[in-house]
C-alpha atoms as a PDB file:
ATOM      1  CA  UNK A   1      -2.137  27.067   2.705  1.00  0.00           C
ATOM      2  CA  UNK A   2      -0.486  24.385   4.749  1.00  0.00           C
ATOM      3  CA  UNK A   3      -1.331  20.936   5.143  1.00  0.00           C
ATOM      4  CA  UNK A   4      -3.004  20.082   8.425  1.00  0.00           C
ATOM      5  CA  UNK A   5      -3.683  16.643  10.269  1.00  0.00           C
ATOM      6  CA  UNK A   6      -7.036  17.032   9.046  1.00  0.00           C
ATOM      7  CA  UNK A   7      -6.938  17.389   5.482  1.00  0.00           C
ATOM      8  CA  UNK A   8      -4.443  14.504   5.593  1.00  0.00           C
ATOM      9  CA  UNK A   9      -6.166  12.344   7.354  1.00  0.00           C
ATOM     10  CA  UNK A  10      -9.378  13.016   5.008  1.00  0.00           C
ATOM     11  CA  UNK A  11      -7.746  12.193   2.107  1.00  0.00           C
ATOM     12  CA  UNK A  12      -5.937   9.549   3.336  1.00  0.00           C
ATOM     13  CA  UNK A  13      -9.415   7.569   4.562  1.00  0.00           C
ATOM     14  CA  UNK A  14     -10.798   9.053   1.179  1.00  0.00           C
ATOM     15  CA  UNK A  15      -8.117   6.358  -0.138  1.00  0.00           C
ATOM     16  CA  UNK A  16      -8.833   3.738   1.615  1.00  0.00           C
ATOM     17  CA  UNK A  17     -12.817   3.810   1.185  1.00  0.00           C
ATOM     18  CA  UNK A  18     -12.125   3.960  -2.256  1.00  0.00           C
ATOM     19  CA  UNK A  19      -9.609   0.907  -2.145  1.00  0.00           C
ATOM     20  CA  UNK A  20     -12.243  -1.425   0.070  1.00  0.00           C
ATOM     21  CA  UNK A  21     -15.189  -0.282  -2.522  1.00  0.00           C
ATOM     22  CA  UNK A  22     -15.000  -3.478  -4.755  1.00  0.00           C
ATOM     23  CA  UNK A  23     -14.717  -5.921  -2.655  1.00  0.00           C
ATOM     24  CA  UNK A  24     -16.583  -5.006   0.235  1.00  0.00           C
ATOM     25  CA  UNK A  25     -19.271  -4.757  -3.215  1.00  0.00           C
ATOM     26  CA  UNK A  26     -18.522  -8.552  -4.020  1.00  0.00           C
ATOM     27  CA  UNK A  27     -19.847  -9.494  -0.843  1.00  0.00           C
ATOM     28  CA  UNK A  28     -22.793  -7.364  -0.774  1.00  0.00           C
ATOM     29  CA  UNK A  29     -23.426  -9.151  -4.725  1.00  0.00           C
ATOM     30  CA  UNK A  30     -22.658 -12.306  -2.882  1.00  0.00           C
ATOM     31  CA  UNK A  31     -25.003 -11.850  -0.547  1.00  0.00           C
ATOM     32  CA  UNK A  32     -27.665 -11.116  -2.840  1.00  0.00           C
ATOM     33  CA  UNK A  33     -27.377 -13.734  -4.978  1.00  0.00           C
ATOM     34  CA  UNK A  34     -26.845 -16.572  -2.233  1.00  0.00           C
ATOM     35  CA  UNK A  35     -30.134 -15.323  -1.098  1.00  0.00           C
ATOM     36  CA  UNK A  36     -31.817 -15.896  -4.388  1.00  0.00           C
ATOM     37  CA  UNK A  37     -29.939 -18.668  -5.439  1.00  0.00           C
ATOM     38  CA  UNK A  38     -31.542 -22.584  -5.260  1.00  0.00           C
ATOM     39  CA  UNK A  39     -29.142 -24.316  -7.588  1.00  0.00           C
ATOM     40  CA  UNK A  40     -26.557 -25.993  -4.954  1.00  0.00           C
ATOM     41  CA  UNK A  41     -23.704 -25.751  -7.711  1.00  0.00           C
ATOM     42  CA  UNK A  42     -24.296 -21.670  -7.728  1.00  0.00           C
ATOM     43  CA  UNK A  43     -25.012 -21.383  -3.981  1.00  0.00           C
ATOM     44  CA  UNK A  44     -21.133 -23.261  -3.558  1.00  0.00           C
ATOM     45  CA  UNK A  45     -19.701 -20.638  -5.871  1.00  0.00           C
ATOM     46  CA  UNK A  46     -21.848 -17.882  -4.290  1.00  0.00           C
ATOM     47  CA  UNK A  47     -19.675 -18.939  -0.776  1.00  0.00           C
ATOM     48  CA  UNK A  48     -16.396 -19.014  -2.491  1.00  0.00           C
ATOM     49  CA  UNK A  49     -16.891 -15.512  -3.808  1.00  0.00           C
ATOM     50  CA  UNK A  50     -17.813 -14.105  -0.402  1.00  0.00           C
ATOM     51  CA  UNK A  51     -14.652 -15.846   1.372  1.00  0.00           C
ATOM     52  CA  UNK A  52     -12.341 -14.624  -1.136  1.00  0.00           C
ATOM     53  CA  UNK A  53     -13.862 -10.687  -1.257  1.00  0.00           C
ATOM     54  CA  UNK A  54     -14.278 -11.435   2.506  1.00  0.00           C
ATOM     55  CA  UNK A  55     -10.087 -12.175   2.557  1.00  0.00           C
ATOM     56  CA  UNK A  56      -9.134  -9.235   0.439  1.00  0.00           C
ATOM     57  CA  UNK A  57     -11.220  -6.693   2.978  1.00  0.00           C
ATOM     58  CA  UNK A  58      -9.378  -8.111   5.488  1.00  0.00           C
ATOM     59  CA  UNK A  59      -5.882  -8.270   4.053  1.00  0.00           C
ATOM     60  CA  UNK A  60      -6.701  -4.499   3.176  1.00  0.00           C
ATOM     61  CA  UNK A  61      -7.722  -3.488   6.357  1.00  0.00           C
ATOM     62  CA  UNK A  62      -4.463  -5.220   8.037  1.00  0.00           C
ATOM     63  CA  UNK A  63      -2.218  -3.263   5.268  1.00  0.00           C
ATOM     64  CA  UNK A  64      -3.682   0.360   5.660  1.00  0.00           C
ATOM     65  CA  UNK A  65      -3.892   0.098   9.836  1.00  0.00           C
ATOM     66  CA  UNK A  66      -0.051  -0.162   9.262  1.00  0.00           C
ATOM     67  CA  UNK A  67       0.644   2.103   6.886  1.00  0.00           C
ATOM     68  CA  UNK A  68      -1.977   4.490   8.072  1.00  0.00           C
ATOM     69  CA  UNK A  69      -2.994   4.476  11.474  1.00  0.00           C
ATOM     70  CA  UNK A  70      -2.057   3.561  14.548  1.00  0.00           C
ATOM     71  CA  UNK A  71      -1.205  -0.357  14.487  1.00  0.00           C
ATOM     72  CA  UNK A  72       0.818  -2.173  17.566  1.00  0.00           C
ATOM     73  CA  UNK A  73      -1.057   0.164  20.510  1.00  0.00           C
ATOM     74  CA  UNK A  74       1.717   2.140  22.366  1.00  0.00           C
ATOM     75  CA  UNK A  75       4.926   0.045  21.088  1.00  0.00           C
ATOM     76  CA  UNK A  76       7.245   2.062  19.165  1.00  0.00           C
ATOM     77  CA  UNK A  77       8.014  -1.189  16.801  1.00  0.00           C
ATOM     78  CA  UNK A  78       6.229  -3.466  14.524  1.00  0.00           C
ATOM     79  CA  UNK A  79       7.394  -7.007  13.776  1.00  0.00           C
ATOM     80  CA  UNK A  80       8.899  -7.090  10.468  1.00  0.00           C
ATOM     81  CA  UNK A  81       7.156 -10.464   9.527  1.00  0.00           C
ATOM     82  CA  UNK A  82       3.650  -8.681  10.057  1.00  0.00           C
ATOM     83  CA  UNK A  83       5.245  -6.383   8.026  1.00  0.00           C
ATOM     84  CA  UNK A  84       5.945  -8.902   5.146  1.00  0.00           C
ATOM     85  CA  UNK A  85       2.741 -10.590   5.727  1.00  0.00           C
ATOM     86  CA  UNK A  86       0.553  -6.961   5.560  1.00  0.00           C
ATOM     87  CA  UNK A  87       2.430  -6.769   2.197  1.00  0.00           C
ATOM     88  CA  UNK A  88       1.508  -9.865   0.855  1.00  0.00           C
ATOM     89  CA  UNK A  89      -1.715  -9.994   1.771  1.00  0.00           C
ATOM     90  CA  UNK A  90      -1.961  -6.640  -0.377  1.00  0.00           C
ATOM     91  CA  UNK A  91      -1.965  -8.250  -3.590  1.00  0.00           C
ATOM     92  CA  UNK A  92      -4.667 -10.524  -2.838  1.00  0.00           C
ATOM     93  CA  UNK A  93      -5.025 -14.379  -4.704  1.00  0.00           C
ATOM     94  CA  UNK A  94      -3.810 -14.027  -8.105  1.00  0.00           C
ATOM     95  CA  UNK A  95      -0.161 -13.848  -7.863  1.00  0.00           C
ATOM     96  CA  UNK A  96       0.541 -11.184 -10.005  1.00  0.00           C
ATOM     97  CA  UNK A  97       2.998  -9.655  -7.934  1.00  0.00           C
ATOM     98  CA  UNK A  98       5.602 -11.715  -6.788  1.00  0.00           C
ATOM     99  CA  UNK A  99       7.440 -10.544  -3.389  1.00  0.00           C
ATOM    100  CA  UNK A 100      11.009 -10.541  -2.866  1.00  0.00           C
ATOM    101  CA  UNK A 101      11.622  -9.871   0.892  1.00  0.00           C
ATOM    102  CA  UNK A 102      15.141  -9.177   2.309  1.00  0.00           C
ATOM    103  CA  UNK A 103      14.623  -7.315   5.694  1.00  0.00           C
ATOM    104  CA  UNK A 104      17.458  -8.796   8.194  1.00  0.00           C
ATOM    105  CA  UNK A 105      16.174  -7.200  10.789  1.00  0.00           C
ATOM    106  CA  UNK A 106      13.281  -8.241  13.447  1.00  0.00           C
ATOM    107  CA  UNK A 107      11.804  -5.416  14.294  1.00  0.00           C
ATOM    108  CA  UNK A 108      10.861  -1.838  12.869  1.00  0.00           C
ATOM    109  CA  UNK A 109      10.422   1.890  13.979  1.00  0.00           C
ATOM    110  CA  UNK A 110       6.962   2.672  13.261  1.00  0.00           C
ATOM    111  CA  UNK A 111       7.854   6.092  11.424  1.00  0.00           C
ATOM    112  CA  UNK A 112       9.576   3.947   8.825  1.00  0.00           C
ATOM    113  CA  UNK A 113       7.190   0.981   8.215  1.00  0.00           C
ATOM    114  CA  UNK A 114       4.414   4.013   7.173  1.00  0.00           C
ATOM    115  CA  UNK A 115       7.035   5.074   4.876  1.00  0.00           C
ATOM    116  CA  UNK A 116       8.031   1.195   3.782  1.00  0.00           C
ATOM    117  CA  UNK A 117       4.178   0.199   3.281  1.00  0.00           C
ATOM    118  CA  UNK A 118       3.192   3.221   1.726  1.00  0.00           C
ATOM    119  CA  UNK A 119       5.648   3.324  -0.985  1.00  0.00           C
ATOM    120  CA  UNK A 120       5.559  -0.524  -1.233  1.00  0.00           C
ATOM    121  CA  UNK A 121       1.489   0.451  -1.874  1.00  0.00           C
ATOM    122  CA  UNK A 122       2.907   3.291  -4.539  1.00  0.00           C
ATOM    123  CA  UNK A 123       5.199   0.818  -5.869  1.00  0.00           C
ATOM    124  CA  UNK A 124       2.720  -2.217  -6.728  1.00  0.00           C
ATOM    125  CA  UNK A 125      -0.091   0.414  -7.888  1.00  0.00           C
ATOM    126  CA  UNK A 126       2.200   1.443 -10.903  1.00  0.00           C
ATOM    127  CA  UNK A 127       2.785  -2.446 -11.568  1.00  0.00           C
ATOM    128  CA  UNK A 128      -0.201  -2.455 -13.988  1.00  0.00           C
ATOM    129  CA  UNK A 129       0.280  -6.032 -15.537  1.00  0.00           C
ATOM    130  CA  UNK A 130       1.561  -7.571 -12.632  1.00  0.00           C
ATOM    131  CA  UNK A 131       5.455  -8.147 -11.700  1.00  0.00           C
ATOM    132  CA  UNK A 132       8.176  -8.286  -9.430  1.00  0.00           C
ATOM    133  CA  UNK A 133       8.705  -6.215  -6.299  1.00  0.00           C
ATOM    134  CA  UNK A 134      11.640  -7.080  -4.349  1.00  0.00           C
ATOM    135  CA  UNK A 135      12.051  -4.698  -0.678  1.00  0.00           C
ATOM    136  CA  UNK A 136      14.786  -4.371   1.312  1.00  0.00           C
ATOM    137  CA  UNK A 137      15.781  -2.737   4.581  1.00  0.00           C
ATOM    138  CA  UNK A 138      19.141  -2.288   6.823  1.00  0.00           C
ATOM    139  CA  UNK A 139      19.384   0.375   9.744  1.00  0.00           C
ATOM    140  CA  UNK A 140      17.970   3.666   8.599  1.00  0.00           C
ATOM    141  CA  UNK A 141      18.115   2.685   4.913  1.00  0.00           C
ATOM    142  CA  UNK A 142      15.123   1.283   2.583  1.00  0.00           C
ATOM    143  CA  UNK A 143      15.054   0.180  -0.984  1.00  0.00           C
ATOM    144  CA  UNK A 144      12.019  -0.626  -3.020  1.00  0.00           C
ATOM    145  CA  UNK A 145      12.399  -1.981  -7.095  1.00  0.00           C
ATOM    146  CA  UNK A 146       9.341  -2.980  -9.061  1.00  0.00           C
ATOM    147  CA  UNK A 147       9.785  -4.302 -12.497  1.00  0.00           C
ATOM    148  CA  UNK A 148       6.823  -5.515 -14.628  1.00  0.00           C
ATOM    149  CA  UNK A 149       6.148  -5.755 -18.283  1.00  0.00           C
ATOM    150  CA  UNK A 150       3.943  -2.857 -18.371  1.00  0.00           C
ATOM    151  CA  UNK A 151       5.468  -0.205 -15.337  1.00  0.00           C
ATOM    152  CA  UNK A 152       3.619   3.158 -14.895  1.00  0.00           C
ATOM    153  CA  UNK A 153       4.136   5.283 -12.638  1.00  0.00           C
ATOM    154  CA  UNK A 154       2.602   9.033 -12.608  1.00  0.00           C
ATOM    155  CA  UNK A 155       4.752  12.366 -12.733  1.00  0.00           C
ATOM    156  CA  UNK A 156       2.082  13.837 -10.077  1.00  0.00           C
ATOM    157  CA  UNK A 157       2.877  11.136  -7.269  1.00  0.00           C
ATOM    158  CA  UNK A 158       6.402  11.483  -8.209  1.00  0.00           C
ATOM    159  CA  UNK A 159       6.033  15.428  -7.414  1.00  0.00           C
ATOM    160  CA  UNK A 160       3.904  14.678  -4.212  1.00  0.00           C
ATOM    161  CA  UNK A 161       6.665  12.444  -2.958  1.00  0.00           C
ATOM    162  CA  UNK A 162       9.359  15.150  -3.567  1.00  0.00           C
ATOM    163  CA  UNK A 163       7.289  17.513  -1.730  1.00  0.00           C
ATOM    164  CA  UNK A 164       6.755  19.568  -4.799  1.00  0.00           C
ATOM    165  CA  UNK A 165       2.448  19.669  -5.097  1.00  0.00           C
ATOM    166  CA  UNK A 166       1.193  22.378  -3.477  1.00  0.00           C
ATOM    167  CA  UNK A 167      -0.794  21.313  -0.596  1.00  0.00           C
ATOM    168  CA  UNK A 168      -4.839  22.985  -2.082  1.00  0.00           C
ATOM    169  CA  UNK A 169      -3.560  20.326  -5.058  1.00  0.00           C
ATOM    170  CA  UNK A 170      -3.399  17.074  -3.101  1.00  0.00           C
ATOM    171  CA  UNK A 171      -6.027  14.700  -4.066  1.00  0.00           C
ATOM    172  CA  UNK A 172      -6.663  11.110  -2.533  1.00  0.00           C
ATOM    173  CA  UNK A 173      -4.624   9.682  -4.792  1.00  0.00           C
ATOM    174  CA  UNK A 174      -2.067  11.583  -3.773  1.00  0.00           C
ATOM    175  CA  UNK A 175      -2.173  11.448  -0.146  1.00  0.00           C
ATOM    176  CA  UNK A 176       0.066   8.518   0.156  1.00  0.00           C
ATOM    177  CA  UNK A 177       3.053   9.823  -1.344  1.00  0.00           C
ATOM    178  CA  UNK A 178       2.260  13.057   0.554  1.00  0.00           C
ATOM    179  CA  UNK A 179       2.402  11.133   4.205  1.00  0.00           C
ATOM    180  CA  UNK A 180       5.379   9.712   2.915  1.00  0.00           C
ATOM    181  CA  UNK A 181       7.231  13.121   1.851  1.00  0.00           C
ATOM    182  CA  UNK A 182       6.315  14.523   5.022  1.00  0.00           C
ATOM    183  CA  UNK A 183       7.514  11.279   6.930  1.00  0.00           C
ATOM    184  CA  UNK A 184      10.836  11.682   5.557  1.00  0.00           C
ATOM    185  CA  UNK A 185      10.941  15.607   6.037  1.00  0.00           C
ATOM    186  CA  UNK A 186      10.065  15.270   9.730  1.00  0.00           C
ATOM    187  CA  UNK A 187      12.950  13.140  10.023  1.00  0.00           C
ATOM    188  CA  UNK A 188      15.600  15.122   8.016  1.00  0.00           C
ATOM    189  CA  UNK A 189      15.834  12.229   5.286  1.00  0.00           C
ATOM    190  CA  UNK A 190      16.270  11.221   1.924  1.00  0.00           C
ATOM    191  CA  UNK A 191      14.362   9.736  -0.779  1.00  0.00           C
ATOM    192  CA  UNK A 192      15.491   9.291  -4.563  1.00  0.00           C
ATOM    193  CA  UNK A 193      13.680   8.434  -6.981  1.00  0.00           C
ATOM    194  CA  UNK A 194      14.774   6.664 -10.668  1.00  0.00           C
ATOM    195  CA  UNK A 195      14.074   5.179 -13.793  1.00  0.00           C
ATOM    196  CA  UNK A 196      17.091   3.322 -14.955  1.00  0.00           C
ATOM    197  CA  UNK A 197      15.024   1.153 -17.447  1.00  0.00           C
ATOM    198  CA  UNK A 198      11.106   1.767 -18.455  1.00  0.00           C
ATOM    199  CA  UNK A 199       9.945  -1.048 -16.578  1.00  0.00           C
ATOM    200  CA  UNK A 200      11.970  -0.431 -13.472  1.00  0.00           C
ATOM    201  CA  UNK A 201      11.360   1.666 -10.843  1.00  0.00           C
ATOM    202  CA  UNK A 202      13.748   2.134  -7.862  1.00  0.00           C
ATOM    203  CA  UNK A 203      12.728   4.123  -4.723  1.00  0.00           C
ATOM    204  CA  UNK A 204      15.817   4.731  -2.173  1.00  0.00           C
ATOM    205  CA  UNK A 205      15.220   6.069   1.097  1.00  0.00           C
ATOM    206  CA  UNK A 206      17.289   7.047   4.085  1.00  0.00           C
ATOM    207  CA  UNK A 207      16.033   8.058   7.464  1.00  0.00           C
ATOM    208  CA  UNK A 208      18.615  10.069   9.578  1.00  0.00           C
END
Protein backbone atom coordinates (compact mmCIF):
# COMPACT_ATOMS: atom_id res chain seq x y z
CA UNK A 1 0.00 0.00 0.00
CA UNK A 2 1.42 3.36 -0.91
CA UNK A 3 0.89 6.56 0.57
CA UNK A 4 -1.40 8.85 -1.40
CA UNK A 5 -2.10 12.74 -1.19
CA UNK A 6 -5.11 11.77 0.52
CA UNK A 7 -4.23 9.76 3.35
CA UNK A 8 -1.52 12.39 3.96
CA UNK A 9 -3.36 15.10 3.91
CA UNK A 10 -6.00 13.35 6.40
CA UNK A 11 -3.66 12.71 8.83
CA UNK A 12 -1.91 15.65 8.55
CA UNK A 13 -5.34 17.93 9.32
CA UNK A 14 -6.05 14.99 11.85
CA UNK A 15 -2.86 16.77 13.54
CA UNK A 16 -3.67 19.90 13.44
CA UNK A 17 -7.43 19.58 14.79
CA UNK A 18 -5.99 17.82 17.47
CA UNK A 19 -3.24 20.59 18.15
CA UNK A 20 -6.05 23.66 18.02
CA UNK A 21 -8.42 21.38 20.44
CA UNK A 22 -7.37 23.13 23.77
CA UNK A 23 -7.32 26.28 23.05
CA UNK A 24 -9.89 26.82 20.65
CA UNK A 25 -11.72 24.92 24.14
CA UNK A 26 -10.39 27.89 26.40
CA UNK A 27 -12.31 30.21 24.47
CA UNK A 28 -15.40 28.33 24.18
CA UNK A 29 -14.91 28.01 28.52
CA UNK A 30 -14.25 31.67 28.22
CA UNK A 31 -17.10 32.35 26.63
CA UNK A 32 -19.23 30.57 28.92
CA UNK A 33 -18.17 31.86 31.87
CA UNK A 34 -17.98 35.67 30.72
CA UNK A 35 -21.56 35.06 30.02
CA UNK A 36 -22.36 33.98 33.50
CA UNK A 37 -20.00 35.94 35.20
CA UNK A 38 -21.16 39.45 37.27
CA UNK A 39 -18.12 39.90 39.44
CA UNK A 40 -16.04 42.66 37.32
CA UNK A 41 -12.67 41.18 38.82
CA UNK A 42 -13.69 37.57 37.09
CA UNK A 43 -15.28 39.10 33.96
CA UNK A 44 -11.42 41.00 33.49
CA UNK A 45 -9.79 37.62 33.87
CA UNK A 46 -12.53 35.92 31.80
CA UNK A 47 -11.12 38.55 28.75
CA UNK A 48 -7.55 37.85 29.40
CA UNK A 49 -8.11 34.13 29.02
CA UNK A 50 -9.94 34.50 25.72
CA UNK A 51 -7.10 36.92 24.21
CA UNK A 52 -4.42 34.69 25.18
CA UNK A 53 -6.30 31.15 23.85
CA UNK A 54 -7.49 33.59 21.11
CA UNK A 55 -3.36 34.32 20.34
CA UNK A 56 -2.27 30.74 20.53
CA UNK A 57 -5.16 29.69 17.73
CA UNK A 58 -3.80 32.16 15.79
CA UNK A 59 -0.07 31.66 16.19
CA UNK A 60 -1.07 27.92 15.39
CA UNK A 61 -2.90 28.53 12.49
CA UNK A 62 0.05 30.90 11.03
CA UNK A 63 2.64 27.89 11.90
CA UNK A 64 0.74 24.87 10.26
CA UNK A 65 -0.40 27.08 6.89
CA UNK A 66 3.48 27.10 6.52
CA UNK A 67 4.45 23.98 7.31
CA UNK A 68 1.38 22.41 5.87
CA UNK A 69 -0.39 24.03 3.25
CA UNK A 70 -0.09 26.31 0.82
CA UNK A 71 1.17 29.74 2.47
CA UNK A 72 2.62 32.83 0.19
CA UNK A 73 -0.13 32.15 -2.92
CA UNK A 74 1.91 31.33 -6.12
CA UNK A 75 5.53 32.61 -4.88
CA UNK A 76 8.00 29.96 -4.77
CA UNK A 77 9.64 31.70 -1.46
CA UNK A 78 8.69 32.60 1.98
CA UNK A 79 10.38 35.37 3.96
CA UNK A 80 12.61 33.89 6.42
CA UNK A 81 11.51 36.38 9.23
CA UNK A 82 7.80 35.02 8.85
CA UNK A 83 9.56 32.05 9.10
CA UNK A 84 11.18 32.91 12.53
CA UNK A 85 8.13 34.62 13.64
CA UNK A 86 5.66 31.32 12.66
CA UNK A 87 8.23 29.58 14.95
CA UNK A 88 7.99 31.65 17.75
CA UNK A 89 4.67 32.15 17.86
CA UNK A 90 4.56 28.18 18.19
CA UNK A 91 5.48 28.06 21.66
CA UNK A 92 2.94 30.38 22.77
CA UNK A 93 3.45 32.88 26.23
CA UNK A 94 5.37 30.97 28.64
CA UNK A 95 8.82 30.98 27.42
CA UNK A 96 9.71 27.63 27.83
CA UNK A 97 11.44 27.30 24.73
CA UNK A 98 13.91 29.70 24.05
CA UNK A 99 14.78 30.31 20.16
CA UNK A 100 18.11 30.61 18.80
CA UNK A 101 17.76 31.82 15.14
CA UNK A 102 20.75 31.93 12.72
CA UNK A 103 19.27 31.90 9.12
CA UNK A 104 21.59 34.43 6.96
CA UNK A 105 19.58 34.24 4.35
CA UNK A 106 16.28 36.38 3.31
CA UNK A 107 14.35 34.28 1.66
CA UNK A 108 13.37 30.44 1.45
CA UNK A 109 12.29 27.69 -1.11
CA UNK A 110 9.02 26.61 0.02
CA UNK A 111 9.94 22.74 -0.23
CA UNK A 112 12.44 23.41 2.53
CA UNK A 113 10.59 25.70 5.03
CA UNK A 114 7.82 22.49 5.22
CA UNK A 115 10.77 20.51 6.01
CA UNK A 116 12.41 23.41 8.48
CA UNK A 117 8.91 23.99 10.35
CA UNK A 118 7.98 20.58 10.52
CA UNK A 119 10.97 19.24 12.15
CA UNK A 120 11.37 22.50 14.16
CA UNK A 121 7.47 21.28 15.29
CA UNK A 122 9.15 17.53 15.88
CA UNK A 123 11.94 19.11 17.57
CA UNK A 124 10.08 21.33 20.34
CA UNK A 125 7.34 18.43 20.82
CA UNK A 126 10.14 16.12 22.32
CA UNK A 127 11.28 19.23 24.53
CA UNK A 128 8.96 18.05 27.35
CA UNK A 129 10.17 20.46 30.20
CA UNK A 130 10.90 23.22 28.12
CA UNK A 131 14.52 24.22 26.60
CA UNK A 132 16.64 25.46 24.05
CA UNK A 133 16.20 25.14 20.30
CA UNK A 134 18.68 26.87 18.29
CA UNK A 135 17.97 26.53 13.97
CA UNK A 136 20.12 27.23 11.43
CA UNK A 137 20.15 27.36 7.65
CA UNK A 138 22.83 28.08 4.68
CA UNK A 139 22.10 27.13 0.90
CA UNK A 140 20.63 23.67 0.71
CA UNK A 141 21.73 22.78 4.26
CA UNK A 142 19.53 22.86 7.65
CA UNK A 143 20.41 22.14 11.20
CA UNK A 144 18.03 21.83 14.08
CA UNK A 145 19.49 21.09 18.07
CA UNK A 146 17.10 20.99 20.98
CA UNK A 147 18.47 20.52 24.39
CA UNK A 148 16.23 20.53 27.52
CA UNK A 149 16.45 19.00 30.91
CA UNK A 150 14.02 16.37 30.20
CA UNK A 151 14.50 15.51 26.01
CA UNK A 152 12.24 12.73 24.55
CA UNK A 153 11.99 11.94 21.51
CA UNK A 154 10.09 8.64 20.14
CA UNK A 155 11.83 5.68 18.16
CA UNK A 156 8.48 5.61 15.90
CA UNK A 157 8.89 9.34 14.57
CA UNK A 158 12.48 8.63 14.30
CA UNK A 159 11.51 5.54 11.90
CA UNK A 160 8.79 7.69 10.07
CA UNK A 161 11.42 10.29 9.34
CA UNK A 162 13.87 7.66 7.91
CA UNK A 163 11.18 6.43 5.79
CA UNK A 164 11.15 3.15 7.57
CA UNK A 165 7.04 2.86 8.88
CA UNK A 166 5.16 1.23 6.57
CA UNK A 167 2.69 3.51 5.12
CA UNK A 168 -1.06 1.27 6.64
CA UNK A 169 1.16 2.21 10.07
CA UNK A 170 1.21 6.01 9.88
CA UNK A 171 -0.84 7.60 12.47
CA UNK A 172 -1.42 11.47 12.99
CA UNK A 173 1.23 11.69 15.05
CA UNK A 174 3.26 10.53 12.65
CA UNK A 175 2.33 12.38 9.67
CA UNK A 176 4.75 15.13 10.20
CA UNK A 177 7.84 13.31 10.10
CA UNK A 178 6.28 11.36 7.20
CA UNK A 179 5.78 14.79 4.95
CA UNK A 180 9.11 15.47 5.95
CA UNK A 181 10.78 11.99 4.80
CA UNK A 182 9.01 12.26 1.69
CA UNK A 183 10.08 16.03 1.27
CA UNK A 184 13.56 15.07 1.40
CA UNK A 185 13.13 11.85 -0.86
CA UNK A 186 11.46 13.89 -3.61
CA UNK A 187 14.42 15.95 -3.61
CA UNK A 188 17.23 13.29 -3.50
CA UNK A 189 18.40 14.54 0.10
CA UNK A 190 19.71 13.83 3.31
CA UNK A 191 18.65 13.82 6.78
CA UNK A 192 20.66 12.43 9.91
CA UNK A 193 19.57 12.00 12.82
CA UNK A 194 21.67 11.82 16.49
CA UNK A 195 21.88 11.63 20.01
CA UNK A 196 25.26 12.75 21.08
CA UNK A 197 24.08 13.45 24.73
CA UNK A 198 20.46 12.37 26.30
CA UNK A 199 19.21 15.72 26.31
CA UNK A 200 20.38 16.69 22.87
CA UNK A 201 18.95 16.08 19.82
CA UNK A 202 20.52 17.13 16.47
CA UNK A 203 18.59 16.86 13.14
CA UNK A 204 20.93 17.58 9.91
CA UNK A 205 19.45 17.95 6.67
CA UNK A 206 20.65 18.54 3.15
CA UNK A 207 18.54 19.24 0.13
CA UNK A 208 20.33 18.52 -3.25
Amino acid sequence: MTMTAINLASLLCSRLCHDLLSPVSAMNNGIELLADEQDPEMRARCVDLLSESAKVSANKLKFFRLAFGQAGGFSESVDTEEIREAIAGLFGFDHRIQLGWMMNDPVMEKGAVRVLLNLSLIASDSLIRGGMLDIGAEGREIVIRAEGRRLVFDEQIEAALLGKIPPEKLTPRLAAAWLIHALIEERGGQLQVARPDPNVLLFGINLT
